[in-house]
N, C-alpha and C. Protein backbone atom coordinates (compact mmCIF):
# COMPACT_ATOMS: atom_id res chain seq x y z
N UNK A 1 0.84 -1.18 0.00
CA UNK A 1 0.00 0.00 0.00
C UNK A 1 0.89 1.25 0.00
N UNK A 2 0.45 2.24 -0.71
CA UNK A 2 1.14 3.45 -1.01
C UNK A 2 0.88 4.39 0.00
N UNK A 3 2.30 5.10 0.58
CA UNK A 3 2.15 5.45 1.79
C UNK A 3 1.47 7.33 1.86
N UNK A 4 0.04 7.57 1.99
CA UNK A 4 -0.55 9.10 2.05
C UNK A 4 0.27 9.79 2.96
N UNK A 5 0.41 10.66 2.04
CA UNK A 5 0.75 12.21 2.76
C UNK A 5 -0.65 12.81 3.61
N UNK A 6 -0.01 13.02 5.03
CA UNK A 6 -0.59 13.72 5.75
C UNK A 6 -0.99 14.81 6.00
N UNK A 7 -0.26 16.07 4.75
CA UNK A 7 -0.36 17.13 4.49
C UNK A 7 -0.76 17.53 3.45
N UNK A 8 -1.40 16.30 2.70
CA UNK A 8 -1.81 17.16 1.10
C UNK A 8 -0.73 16.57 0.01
N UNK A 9 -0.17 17.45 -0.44
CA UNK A 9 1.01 17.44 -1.21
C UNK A 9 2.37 18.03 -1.43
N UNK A 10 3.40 17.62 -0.01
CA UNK A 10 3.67 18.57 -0.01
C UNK A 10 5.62 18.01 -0.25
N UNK A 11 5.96 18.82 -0.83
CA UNK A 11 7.32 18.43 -1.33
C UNK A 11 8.56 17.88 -0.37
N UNK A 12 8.10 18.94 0.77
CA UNK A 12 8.96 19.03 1.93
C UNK A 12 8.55 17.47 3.23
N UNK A 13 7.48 17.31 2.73
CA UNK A 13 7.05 15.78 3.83
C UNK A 13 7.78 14.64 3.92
N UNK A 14 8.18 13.83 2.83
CA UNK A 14 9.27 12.98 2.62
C UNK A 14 10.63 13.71 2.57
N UNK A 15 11.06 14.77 2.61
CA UNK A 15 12.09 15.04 2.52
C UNK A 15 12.40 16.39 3.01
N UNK A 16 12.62 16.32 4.74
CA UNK A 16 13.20 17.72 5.03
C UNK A 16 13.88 18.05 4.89
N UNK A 17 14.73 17.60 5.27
CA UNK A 17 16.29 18.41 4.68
C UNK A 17 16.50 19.26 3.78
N UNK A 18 14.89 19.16 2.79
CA UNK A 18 15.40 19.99 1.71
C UNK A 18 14.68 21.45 2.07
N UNK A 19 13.56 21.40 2.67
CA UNK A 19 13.22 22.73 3.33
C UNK A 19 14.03 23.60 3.53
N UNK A 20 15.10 22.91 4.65
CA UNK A 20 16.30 23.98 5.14
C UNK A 20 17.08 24.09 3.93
N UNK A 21 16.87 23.52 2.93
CA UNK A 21 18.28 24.01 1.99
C UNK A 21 17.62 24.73 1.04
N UNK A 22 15.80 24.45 1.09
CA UNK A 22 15.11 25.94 -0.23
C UNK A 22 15.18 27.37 0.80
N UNK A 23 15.29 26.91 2.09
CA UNK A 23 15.28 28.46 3.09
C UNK A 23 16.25 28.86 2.33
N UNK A 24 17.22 28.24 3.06
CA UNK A 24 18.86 28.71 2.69
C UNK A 24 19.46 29.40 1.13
N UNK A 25 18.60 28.54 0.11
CA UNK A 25 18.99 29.05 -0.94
C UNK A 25 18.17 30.46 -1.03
N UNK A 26 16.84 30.57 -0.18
CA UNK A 26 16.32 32.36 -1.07
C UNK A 26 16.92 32.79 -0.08
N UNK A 27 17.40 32.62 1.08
CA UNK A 27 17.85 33.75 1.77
C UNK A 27 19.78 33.94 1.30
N UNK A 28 20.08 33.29 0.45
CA UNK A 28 21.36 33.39 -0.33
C UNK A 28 20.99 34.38 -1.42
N UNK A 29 19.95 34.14 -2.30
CA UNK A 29 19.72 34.86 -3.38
C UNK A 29 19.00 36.39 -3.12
N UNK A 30 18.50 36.02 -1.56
CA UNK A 30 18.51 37.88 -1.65
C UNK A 30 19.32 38.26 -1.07
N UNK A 31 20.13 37.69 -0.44
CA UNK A 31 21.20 38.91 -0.16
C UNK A 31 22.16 39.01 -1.56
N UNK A 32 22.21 38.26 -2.20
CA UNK A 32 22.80 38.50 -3.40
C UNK A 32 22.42 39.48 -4.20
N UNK A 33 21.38 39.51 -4.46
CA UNK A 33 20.46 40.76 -5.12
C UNK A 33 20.40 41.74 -4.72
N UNK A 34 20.78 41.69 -2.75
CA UNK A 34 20.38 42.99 -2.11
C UNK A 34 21.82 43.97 -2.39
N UNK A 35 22.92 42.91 -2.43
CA UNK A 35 24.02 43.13 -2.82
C UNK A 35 24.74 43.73 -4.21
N UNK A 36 24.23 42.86 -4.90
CA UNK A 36 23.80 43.78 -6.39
C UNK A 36 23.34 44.78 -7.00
N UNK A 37 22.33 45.09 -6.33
CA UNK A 37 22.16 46.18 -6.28
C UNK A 37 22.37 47.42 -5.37
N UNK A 38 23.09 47.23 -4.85
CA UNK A 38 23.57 48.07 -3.47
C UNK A 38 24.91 48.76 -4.56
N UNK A 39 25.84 47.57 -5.06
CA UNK A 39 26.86 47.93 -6.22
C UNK A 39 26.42 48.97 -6.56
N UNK A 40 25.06 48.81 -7.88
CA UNK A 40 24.79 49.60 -8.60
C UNK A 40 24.23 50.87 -8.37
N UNK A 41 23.62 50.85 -7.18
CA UNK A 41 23.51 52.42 -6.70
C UNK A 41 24.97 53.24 -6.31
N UNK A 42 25.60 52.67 -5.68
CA UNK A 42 27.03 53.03 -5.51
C UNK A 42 27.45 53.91 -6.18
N UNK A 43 27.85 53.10 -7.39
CA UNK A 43 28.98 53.42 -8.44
C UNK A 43 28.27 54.42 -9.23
N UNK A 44 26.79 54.62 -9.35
CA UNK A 44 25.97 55.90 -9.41
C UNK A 44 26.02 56.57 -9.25
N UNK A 45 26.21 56.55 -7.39
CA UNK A 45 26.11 58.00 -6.83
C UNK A 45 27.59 58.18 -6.99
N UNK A 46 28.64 57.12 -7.11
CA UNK A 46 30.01 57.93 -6.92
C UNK A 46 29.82 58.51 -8.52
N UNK A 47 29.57 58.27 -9.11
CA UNK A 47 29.59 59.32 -10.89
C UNK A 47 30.10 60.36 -10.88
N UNK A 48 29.13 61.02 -9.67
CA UNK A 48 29.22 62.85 -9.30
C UNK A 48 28.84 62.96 -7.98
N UNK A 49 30.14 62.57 -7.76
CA UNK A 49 30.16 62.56 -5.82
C UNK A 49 29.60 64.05 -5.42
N UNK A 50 30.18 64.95 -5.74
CA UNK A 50 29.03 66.49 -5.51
C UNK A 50 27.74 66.41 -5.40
N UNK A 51 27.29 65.69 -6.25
CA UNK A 51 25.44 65.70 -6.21
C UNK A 51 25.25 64.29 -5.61
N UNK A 52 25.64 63.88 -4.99
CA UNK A 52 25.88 62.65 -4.03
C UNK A 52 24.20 62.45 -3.96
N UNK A 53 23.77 63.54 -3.04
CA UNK A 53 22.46 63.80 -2.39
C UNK A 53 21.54 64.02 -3.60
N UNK A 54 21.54 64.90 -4.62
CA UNK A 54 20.69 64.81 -5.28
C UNK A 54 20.08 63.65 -6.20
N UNK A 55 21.75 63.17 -6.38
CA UNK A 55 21.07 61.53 -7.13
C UNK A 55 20.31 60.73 -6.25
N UNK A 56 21.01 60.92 -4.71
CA UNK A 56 20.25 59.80 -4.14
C UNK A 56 18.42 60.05 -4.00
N UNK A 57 18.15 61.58 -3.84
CA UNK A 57 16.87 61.83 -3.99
C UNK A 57 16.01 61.09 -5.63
N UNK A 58 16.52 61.67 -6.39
CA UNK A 58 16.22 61.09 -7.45
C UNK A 58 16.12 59.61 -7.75
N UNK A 59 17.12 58.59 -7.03
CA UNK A 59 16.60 57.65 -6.80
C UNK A 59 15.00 57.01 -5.89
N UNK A 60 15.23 57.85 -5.00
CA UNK A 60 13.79 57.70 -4.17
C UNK A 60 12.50 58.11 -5.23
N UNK A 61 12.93 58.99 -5.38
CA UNK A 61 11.44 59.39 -6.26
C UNK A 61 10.96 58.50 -7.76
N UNK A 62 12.27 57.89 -7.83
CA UNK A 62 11.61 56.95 -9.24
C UNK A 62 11.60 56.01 -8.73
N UNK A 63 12.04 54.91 -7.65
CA UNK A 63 11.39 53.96 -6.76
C UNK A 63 10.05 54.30 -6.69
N UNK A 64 9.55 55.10 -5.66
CA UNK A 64 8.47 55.65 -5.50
C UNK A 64 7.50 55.41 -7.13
N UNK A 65 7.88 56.62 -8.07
CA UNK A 65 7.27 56.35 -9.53
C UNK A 65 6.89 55.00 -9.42
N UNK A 66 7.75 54.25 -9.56
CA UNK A 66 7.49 52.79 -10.08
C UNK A 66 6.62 52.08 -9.32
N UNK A 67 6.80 52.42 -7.84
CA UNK A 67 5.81 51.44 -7.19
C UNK A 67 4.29 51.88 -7.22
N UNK A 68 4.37 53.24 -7.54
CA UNK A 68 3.19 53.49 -8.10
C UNK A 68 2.53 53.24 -9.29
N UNK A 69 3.19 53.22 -10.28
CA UNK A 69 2.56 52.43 -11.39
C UNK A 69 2.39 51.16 -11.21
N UNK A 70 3.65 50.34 -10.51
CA UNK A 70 3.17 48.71 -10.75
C UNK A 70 2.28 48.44 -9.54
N UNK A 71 1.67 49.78 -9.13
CA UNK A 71 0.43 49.21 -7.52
C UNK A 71 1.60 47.86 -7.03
N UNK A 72 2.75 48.08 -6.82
CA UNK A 72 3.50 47.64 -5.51
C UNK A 72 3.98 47.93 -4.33
């Protein structure tokens, strides 16, 4: 007899171990991303270290833009 899952269907039931290693992998891939992009604002604002501040405003406000158009 084929042994039912007690939870439905769930990937992680026969096999935990892998839970901790899908945690592990998104919390790898966002700091990677968070990291990535942390770069790319950087090397931005260093462009024109003088307007340091104004780029960084300008970044806020087209964040902002965007999350307003994509209602995020």
């Amino acid at each position: 007899m084929r042994k039912q899952s007690m939870m439905g269907s769930s990937k992680y039931e026969f096999d935990t171990k892998q839970l901790d290693l899908d945690i592990q992998a998104n919390i790898d891939r966002h700091r990677s991303m968070k990291e990535s992009i942390r770069k790319e604002i950087l090397a931005k604002l260093k462009q024109d270290a003088p307007r340091m501040e104004q780029t960084f405003s300008i970044y806020l406000e087209v964040l902002r833009d965007i999350k307003h158009e994509w209602k995020l």
